[in-house]
Protein backbone atom coordinates (compact mmCIF):
# COMPACT_ATOMS: atom_id res chain seq x y z
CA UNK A 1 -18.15 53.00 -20.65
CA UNK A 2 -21.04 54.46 -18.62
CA UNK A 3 -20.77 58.49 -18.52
CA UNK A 4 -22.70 60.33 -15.47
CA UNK A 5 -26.33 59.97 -16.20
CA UNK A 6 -26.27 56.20 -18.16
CA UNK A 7 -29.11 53.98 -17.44
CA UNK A 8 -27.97 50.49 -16.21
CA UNK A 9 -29.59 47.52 -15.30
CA UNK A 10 -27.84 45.27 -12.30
CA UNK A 11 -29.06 42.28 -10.50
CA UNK A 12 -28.45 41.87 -6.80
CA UNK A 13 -26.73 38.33 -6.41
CA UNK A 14 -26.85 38.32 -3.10
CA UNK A 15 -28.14 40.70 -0.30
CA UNK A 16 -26.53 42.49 2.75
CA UNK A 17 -25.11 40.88 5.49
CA UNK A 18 -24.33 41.98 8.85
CA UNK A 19 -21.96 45.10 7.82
CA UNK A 20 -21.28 44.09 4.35
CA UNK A 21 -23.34 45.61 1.58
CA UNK A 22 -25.14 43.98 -1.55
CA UNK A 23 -23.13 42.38 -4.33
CA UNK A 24 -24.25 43.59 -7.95
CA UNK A 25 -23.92 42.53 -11.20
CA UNK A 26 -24.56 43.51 -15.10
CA UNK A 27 -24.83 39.69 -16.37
CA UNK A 28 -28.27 39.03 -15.84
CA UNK A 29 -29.51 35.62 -15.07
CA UNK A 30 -33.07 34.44 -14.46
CA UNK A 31 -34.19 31.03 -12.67
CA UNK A 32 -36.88 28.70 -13.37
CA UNK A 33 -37.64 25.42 -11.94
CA UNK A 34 -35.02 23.44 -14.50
CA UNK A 35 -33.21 25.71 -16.51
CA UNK A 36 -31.51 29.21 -15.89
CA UNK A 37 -32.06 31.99 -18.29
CA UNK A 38 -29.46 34.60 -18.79
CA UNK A 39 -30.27 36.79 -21.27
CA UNK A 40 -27.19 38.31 -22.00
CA UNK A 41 -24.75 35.48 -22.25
CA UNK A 42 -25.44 32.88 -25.20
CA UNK A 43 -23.07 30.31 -22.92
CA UNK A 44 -25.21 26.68 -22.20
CA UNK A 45 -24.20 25.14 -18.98
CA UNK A 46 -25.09 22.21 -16.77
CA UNK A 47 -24.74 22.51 -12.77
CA UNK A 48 -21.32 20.96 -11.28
CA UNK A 49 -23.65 18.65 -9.00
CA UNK A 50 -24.73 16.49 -11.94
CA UNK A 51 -21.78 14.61 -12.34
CA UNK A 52 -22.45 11.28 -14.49
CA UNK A 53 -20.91 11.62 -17.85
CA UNK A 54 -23.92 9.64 -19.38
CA UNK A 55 -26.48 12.27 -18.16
CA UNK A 56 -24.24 15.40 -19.14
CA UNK A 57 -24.14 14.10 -22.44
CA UNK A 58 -28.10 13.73 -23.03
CA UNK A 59 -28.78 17.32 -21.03
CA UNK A 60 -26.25 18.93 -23.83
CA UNK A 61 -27.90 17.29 -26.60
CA UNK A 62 -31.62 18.35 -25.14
CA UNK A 63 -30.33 21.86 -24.71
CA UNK A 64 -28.75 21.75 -27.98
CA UNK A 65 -32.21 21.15 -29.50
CA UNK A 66 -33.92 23.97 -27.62
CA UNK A 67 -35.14 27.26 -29.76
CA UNK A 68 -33.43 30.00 -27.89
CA UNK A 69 -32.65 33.95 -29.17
CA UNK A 70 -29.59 35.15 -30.18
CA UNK A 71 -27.40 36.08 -27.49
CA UNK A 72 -29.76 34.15 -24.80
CA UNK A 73 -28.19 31.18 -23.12
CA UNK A 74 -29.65 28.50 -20.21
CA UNK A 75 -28.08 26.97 -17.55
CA UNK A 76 -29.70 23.45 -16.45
CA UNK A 77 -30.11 23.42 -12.10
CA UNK A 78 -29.51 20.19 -10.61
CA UNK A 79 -33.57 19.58 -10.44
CA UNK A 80 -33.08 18.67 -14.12
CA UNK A 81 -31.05 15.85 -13.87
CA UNK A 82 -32.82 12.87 -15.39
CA UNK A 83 -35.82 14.81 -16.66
CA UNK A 84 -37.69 14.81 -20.00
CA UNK A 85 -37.32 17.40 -22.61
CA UNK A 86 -40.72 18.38 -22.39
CA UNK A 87 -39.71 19.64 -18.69
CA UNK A 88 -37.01 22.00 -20.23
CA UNK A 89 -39.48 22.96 -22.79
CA UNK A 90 -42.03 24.33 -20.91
CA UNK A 91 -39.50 25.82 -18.43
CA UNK A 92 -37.50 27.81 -21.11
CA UNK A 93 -41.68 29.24 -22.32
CA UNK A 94 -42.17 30.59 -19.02
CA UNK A 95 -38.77 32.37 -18.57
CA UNK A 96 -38.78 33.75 -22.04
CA UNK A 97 -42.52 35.50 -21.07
CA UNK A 98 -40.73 36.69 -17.59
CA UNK A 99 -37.78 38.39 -19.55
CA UNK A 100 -40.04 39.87 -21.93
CA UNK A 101 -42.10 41.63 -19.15
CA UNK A 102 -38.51 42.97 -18.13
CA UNK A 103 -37.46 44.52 -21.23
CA UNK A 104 -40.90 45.95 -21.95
CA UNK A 105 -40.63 47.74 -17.99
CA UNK A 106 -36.80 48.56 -19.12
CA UNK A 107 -38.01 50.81 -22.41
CA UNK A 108 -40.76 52.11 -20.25
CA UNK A 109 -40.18 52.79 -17.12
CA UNK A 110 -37.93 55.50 -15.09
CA UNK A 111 -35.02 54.36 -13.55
CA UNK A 112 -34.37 53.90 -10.80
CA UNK A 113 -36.97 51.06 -10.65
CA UNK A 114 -37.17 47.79 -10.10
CA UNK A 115 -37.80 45.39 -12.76
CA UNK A 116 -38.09 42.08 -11.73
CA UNK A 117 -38.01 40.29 -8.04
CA UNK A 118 -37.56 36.84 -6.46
CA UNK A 119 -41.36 35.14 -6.29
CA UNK A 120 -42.52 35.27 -2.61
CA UNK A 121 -42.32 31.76 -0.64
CA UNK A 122 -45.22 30.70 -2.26
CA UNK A 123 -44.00 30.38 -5.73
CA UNK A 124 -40.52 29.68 -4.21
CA UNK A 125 -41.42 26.73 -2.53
CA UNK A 126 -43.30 25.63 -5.45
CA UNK A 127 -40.54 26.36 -7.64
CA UNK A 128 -37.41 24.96 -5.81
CA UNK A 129 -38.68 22.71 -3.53
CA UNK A 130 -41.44 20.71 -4.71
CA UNK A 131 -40.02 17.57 -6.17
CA UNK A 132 -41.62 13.98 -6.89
CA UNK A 133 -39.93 12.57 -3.31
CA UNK A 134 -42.83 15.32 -0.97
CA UNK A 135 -45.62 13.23 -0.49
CA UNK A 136 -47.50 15.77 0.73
CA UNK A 137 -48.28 19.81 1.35
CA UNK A 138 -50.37 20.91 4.51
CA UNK A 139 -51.06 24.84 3.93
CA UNK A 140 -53.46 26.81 6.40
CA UNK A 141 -54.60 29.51 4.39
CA UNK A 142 -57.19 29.27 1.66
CA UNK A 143 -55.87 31.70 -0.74
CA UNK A 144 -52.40 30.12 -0.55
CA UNK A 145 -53.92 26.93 -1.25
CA UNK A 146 -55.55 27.78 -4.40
CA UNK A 147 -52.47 29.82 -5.73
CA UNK A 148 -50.31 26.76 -4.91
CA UNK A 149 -52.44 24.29 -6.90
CA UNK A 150 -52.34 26.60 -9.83
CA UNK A 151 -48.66 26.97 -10.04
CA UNK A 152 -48.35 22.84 -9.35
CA UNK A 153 -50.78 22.29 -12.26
CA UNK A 154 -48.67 24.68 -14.85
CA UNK A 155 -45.43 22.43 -13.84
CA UNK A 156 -47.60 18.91 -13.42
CA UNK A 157 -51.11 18.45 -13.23
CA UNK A 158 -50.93 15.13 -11.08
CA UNK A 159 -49.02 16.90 -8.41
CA UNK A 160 -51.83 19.10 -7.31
CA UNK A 161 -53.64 16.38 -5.73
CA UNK A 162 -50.21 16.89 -3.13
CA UNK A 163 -51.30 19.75 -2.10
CA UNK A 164 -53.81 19.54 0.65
CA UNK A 165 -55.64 22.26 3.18
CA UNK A 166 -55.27 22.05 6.94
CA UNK A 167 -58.66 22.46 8.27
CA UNK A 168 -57.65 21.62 12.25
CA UNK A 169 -58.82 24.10 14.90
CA UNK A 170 -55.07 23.11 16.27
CA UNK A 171 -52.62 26.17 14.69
CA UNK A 172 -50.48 24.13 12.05
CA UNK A 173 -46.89 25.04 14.04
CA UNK A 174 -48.76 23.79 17.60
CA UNK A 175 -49.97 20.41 15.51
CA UNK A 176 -46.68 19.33 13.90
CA UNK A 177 -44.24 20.07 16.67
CA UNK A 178 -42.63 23.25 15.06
CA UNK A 179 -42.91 25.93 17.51
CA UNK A 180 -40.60 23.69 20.00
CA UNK A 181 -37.85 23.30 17.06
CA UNK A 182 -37.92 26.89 15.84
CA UNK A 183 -37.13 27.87 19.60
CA UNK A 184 -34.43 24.83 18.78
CA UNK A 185 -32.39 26.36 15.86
CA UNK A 186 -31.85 29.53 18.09
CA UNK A 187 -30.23 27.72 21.22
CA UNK A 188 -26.07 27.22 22.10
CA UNK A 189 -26.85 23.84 23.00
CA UNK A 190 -28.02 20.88 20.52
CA UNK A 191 -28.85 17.18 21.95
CA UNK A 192 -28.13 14.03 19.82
CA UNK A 193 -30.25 11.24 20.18
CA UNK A 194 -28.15 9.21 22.43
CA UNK A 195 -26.94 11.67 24.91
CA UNK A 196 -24.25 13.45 23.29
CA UNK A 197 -24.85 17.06 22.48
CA UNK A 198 -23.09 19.41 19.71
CA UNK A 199 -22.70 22.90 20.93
CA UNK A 200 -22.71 26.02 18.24
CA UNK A 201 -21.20 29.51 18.49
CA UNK A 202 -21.17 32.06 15.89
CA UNK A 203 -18.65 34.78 15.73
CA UNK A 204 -17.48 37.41 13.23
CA UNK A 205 -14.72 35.53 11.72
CA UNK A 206 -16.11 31.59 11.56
CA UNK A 207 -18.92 29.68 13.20
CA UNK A 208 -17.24 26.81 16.08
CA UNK A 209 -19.13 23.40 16.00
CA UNK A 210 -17.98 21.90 19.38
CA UNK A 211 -19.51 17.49 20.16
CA UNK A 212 -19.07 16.48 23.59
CA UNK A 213 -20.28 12.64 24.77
CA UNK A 214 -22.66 14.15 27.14
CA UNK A 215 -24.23 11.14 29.11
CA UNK A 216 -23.88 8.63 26.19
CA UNK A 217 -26.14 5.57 26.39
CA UNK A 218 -23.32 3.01 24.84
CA UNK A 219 -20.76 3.97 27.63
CA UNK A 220 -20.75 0.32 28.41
CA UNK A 221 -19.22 -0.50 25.09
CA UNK A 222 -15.81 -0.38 23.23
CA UNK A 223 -15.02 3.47 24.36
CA UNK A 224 -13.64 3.89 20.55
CA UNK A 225 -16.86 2.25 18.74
CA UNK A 226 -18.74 4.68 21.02
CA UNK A 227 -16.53 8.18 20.11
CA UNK A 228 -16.87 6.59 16.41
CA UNK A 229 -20.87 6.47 17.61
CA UNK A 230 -21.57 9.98 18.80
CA UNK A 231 -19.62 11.57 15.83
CA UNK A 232 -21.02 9.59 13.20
CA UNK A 233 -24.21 10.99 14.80
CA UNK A 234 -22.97 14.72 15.00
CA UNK A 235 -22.27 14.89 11.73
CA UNK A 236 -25.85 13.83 10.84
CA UNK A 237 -27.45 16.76 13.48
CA UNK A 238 -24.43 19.14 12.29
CA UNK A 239 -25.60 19.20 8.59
CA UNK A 240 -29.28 19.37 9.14
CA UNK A 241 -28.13 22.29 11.86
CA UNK A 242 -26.16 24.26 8.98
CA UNK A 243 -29.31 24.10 6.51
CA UNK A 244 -31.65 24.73 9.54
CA UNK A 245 -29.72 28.20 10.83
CA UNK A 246 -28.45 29.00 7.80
CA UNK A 247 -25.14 28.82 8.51
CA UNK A 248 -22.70 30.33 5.75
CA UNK A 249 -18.94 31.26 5.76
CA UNK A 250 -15.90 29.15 7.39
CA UNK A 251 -17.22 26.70 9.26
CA UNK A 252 -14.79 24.57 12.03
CA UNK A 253 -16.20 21.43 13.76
CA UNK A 254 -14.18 19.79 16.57
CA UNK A 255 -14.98 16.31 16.52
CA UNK A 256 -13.80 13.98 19.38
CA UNK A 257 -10.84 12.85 18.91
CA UNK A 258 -10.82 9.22 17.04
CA UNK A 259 -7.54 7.05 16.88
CA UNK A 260 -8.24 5.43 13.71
CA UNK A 261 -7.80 6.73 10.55
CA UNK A 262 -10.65 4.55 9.12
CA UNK A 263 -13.05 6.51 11.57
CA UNK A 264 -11.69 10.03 10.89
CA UNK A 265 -12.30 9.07 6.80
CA UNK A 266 -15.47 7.27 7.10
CA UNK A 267 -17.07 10.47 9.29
CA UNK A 268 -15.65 12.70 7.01
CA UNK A 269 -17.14 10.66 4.28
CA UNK A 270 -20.80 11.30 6.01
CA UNK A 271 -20.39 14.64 6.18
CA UNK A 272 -19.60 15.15 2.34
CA UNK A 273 -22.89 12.85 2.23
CA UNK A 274 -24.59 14.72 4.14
CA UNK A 275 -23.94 17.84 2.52
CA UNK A 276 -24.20 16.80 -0.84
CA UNK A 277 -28.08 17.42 -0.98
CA UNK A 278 -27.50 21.28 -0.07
CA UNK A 279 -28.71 23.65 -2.58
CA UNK A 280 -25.38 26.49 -1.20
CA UNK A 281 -22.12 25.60 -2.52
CA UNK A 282 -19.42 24.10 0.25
CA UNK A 283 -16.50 23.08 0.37
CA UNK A 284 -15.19 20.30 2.99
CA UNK A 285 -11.65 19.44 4.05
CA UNK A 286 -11.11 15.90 5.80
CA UNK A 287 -10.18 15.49 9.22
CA UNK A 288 -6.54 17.36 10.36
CA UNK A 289 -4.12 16.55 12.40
CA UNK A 290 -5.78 18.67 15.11
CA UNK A 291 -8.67 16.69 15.55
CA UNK A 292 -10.73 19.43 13.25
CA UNK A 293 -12.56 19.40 10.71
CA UNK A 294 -13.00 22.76 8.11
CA UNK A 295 -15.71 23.70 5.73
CA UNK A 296 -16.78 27.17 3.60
CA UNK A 297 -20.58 26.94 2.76
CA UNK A 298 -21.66 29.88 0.34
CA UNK A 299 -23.30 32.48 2.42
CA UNK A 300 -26.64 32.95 0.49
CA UNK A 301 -28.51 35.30 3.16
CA UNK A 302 -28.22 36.26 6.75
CA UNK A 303 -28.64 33.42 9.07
CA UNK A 304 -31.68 32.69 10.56
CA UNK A 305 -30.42 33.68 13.86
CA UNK A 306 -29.68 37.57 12.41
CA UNK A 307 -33.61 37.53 11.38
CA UNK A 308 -34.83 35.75 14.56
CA UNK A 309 -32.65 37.76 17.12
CA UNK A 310 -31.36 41.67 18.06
CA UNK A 311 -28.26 42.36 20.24
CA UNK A 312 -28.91 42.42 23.89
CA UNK A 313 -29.44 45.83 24.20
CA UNK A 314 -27.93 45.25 28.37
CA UNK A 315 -24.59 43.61 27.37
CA UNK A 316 -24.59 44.83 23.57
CA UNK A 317 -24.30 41.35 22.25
CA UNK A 318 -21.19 40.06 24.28
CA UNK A 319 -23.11 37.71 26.34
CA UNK A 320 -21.38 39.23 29.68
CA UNK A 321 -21.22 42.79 31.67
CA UNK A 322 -18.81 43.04 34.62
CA UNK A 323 -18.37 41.54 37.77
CA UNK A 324 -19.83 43.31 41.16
CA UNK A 325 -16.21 43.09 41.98
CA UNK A 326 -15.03 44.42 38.89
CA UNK A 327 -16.95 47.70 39.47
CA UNK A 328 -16.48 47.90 43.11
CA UNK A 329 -12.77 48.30 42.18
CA UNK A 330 -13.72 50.84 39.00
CA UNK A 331 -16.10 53.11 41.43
CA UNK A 332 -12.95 53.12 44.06
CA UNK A 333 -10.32 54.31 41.65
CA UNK A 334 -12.83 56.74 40.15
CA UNK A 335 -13.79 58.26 43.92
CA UNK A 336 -10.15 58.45 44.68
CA UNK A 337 -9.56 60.51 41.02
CA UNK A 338 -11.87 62.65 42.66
CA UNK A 339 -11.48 63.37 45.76
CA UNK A 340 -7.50 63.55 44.73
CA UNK A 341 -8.60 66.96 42.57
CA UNK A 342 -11.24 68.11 45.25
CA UNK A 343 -7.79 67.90 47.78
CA UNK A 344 -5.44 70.00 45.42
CA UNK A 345 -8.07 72.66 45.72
CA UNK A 346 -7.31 73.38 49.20
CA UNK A 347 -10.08 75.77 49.49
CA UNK A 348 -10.64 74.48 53.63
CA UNK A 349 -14.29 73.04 52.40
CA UNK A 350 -15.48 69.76 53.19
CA UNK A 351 -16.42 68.14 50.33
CA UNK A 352 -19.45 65.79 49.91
CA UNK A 353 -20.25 63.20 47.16
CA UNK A 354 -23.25 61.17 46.19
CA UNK A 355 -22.63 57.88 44.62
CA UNK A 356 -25.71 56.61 42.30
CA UNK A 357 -25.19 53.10 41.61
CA UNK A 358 -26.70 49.69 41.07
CA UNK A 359 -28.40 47.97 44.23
CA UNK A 360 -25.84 44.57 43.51
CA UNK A 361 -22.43 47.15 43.26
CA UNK A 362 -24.02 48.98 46.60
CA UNK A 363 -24.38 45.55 47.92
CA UNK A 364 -20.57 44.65 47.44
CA UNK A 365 -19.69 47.95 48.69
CA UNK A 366 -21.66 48.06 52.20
CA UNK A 367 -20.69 44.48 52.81
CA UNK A 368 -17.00 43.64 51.32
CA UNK A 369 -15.44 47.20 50.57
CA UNK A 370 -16.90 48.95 53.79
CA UNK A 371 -13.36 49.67 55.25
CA UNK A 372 -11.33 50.70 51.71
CA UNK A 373 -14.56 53.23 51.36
CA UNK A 374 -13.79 54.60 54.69
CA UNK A 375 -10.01 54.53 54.36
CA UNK A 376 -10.83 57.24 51.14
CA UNK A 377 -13.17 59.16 53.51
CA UNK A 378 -10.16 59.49 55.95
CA UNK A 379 -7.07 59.88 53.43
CA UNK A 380 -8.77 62.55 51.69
CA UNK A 381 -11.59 64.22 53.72
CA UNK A 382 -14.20 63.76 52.12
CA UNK A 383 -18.10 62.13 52.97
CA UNK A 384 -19.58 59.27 50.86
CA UNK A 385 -23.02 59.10 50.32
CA UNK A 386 -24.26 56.07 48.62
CA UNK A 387 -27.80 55.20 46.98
CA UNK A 388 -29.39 52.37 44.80
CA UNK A 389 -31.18 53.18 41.96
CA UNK A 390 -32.55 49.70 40.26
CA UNK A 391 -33.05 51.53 36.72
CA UNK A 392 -29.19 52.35 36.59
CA UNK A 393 -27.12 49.68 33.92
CA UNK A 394 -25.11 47.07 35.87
CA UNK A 395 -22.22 48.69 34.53
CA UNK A 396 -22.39 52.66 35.26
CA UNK A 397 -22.59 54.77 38.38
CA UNK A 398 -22.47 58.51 38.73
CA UNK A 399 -20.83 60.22 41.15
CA UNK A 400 -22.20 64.05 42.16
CA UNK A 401 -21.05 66.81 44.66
CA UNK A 402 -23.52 67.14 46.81
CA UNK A 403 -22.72 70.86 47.59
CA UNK A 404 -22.07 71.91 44.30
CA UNK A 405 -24.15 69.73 42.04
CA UNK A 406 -21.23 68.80 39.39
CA UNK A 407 -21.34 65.30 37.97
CA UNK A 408 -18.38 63.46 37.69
CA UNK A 409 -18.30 60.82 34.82
């Protein structure tokens, strides 16, 4: 279909992620604040979350009476439920403009190019997350604020007045408490309101949701209306943590263990609550007969703790490096090696080494290993040197023949 050479044009539906690449496609598709545009599918659809019959029905007829192309079709987002015609109308103007920009760059321009990307957070925000239940929107840049009330006055005029300019000499994060939960969404460790505490690891396979009681206020009550308590109150913290982070993939929360099946379905229940507002697509399984509960939640980008945070460049990411015993015992075998080859030679030298190591490992080794260091000295004739050097890793030493100058690795 496409010989060496052809000219196509591909969307990227979703971006890379840790070692995976992007994902691509050739069926175009366009979003606006209501409706979704693609241009080369003449398919009308209404989002799965909009589930009343009643409202289906009247979206079908309004996008039935909608001017569109040939071969152009829309897709209504879940912002549209309930919303006037006049809404779609508008919507459908502006994203007819945006893909008539993109074919005019598509006869004109050399590939490879790029036609047509996301709006930055500014018209993002404006776009997907600017409904009638804000009240209000504090921005801290002057520029910003001016764009902002122009793109709120093309969707509704009365919702500019929403958007308001913070004038404080406090910095906007500092004044609203936002520094202190940023720093939040990056710890293990997450406290509920009454004491419990939910505890989140991420791994390469799933992310492990873990609630513990913690020092629970209620302990004087029933112990089961209190479990019931602290994981109707984890699930609450659990969703807002998934949307917070990020979180995408399989997704396993271990909720403490609850003896009655009413309380297993009625936190499950929450949950699917909970979740319900989320603009990523999950899936969630009830309670098993583990104690466990599963969910998939579609992985849109990388989580927030990928952009916030690098591998520890000292332990690589594994959270640990080995134990001064561990690599008293390694540097031992590895002297023995050694001076095992340096004996074979049985040239009549005495050999000396030099041992570079870390000052911890040289601690273990003057104070606990003293005698198996000198037992190697004896069995195999040779003289041990040992110094501390604070720049080496935890983890390596070197060892060096202090007549000849070879390094042993």
């Amino acid at each position: 279909m496409y010989p060496p050479g052809s000219e196509i044009v591909i969307q990227v539906t979703k971006g890379p992620i840790g070692t995976k690449g992007p994902r691509t496609t050739t069926n175009l598709s366009i979003p606006g604040r209501y409706l979704i545009l693609t241009p080369f599918s003449d398919g009308c659809g209404i989002s799965r979350k909009i589930e009343d019959p009643q409202e289906r029905k009247r979206l079908k007829t309004l996008i039935n009476e909608l001017t569109l192309p040939e071969g152009v079709g829309v897709i209504v987002r879940t912002a549209g439920e309930g919303k006037k015609s006049r809404y779609f109308v508008r919507d459908l103007h502006l994203l007819l403009k945006t893909w008539e920009n993109i074919q005019h760059k598509m006869l004109n321009d050399k590939a490879p190019c790029c036609l047509y990307q996301e709006p930055d957070v500014v018209e993002r925000t404006v776009r997907d997350f600017l409904t009638e239940e804000v009240d209000r929107v504090l921005i801290d840049s002057k520029d910003d604020h001016e764009r902002t009330q122009k793109l709120v006055a093309q969707i509704s005029k009365r919702s500019a007045s929403k958007i308001a300019l913070y004038k404080d000499s406090i910095p906007i994060f500092e004044r609203f408490n936002i520094e202190r939960q940023i720093e939040q969404t990056g710890q293990r460790k997450v406290p509920l309101p009454s004491g419990g505490e939910i505890i989140i690891d991420e791994t390469e396979a799933l992310i492990a949701v873990d609630v513990n009681t913690g020092s629970h206020k209620n302990r004087g009550g029933d112990e089961k209306n209190v479990i019931y308590a602290v994981n109707l109150e984890a699930a609450a913290e659990i969703a807002r943590q998934i949307r917070l982070r990020n979180l995408g993939g399989l997704i396993i929360m271990d909720f403490i263990d609850m003896k009655e099946r009413r309380h297993r379905n009625a936190v499950y229940e929450k949950m699917v609550e909970l979740m319900s507002t989320d603009k990523a697509k999950n899936h969630i399984l009830p309670i098993s007969q583990l104690g466990i509960m599963q969910m998939t939640r579609q992985r849109q980008q990388e989580s927030l703790s990928a952009n916030l945070y690098t591998d520890c460049p000292y332990c690589r990411g594994r959270g640990i490096v080995k134990s001064a015993t561990t690599m008293s015992v390694e540097l031992q075998r590895r002297l023995s090696s050694i001076a095992r080859r340096l004996q074979v030679r049985n040239d009549g030298k005495e050999y000396s080494l030099r041992v570079l190591v870390h000052p911890s490992i040289l601690e273990r080794l003057r104070s606990e290993d003293a005698d198996l260091l000198v037992r190697v000295e004896k069995l195999y004739g040779v003289k041990l040197a040992f110094r501390a050097d604070p720049n080496y890793h935890l983890e390596h030493f070197k060892v060096i023949n202090a007549i000849t100058g070879e390094e042993y690795r």
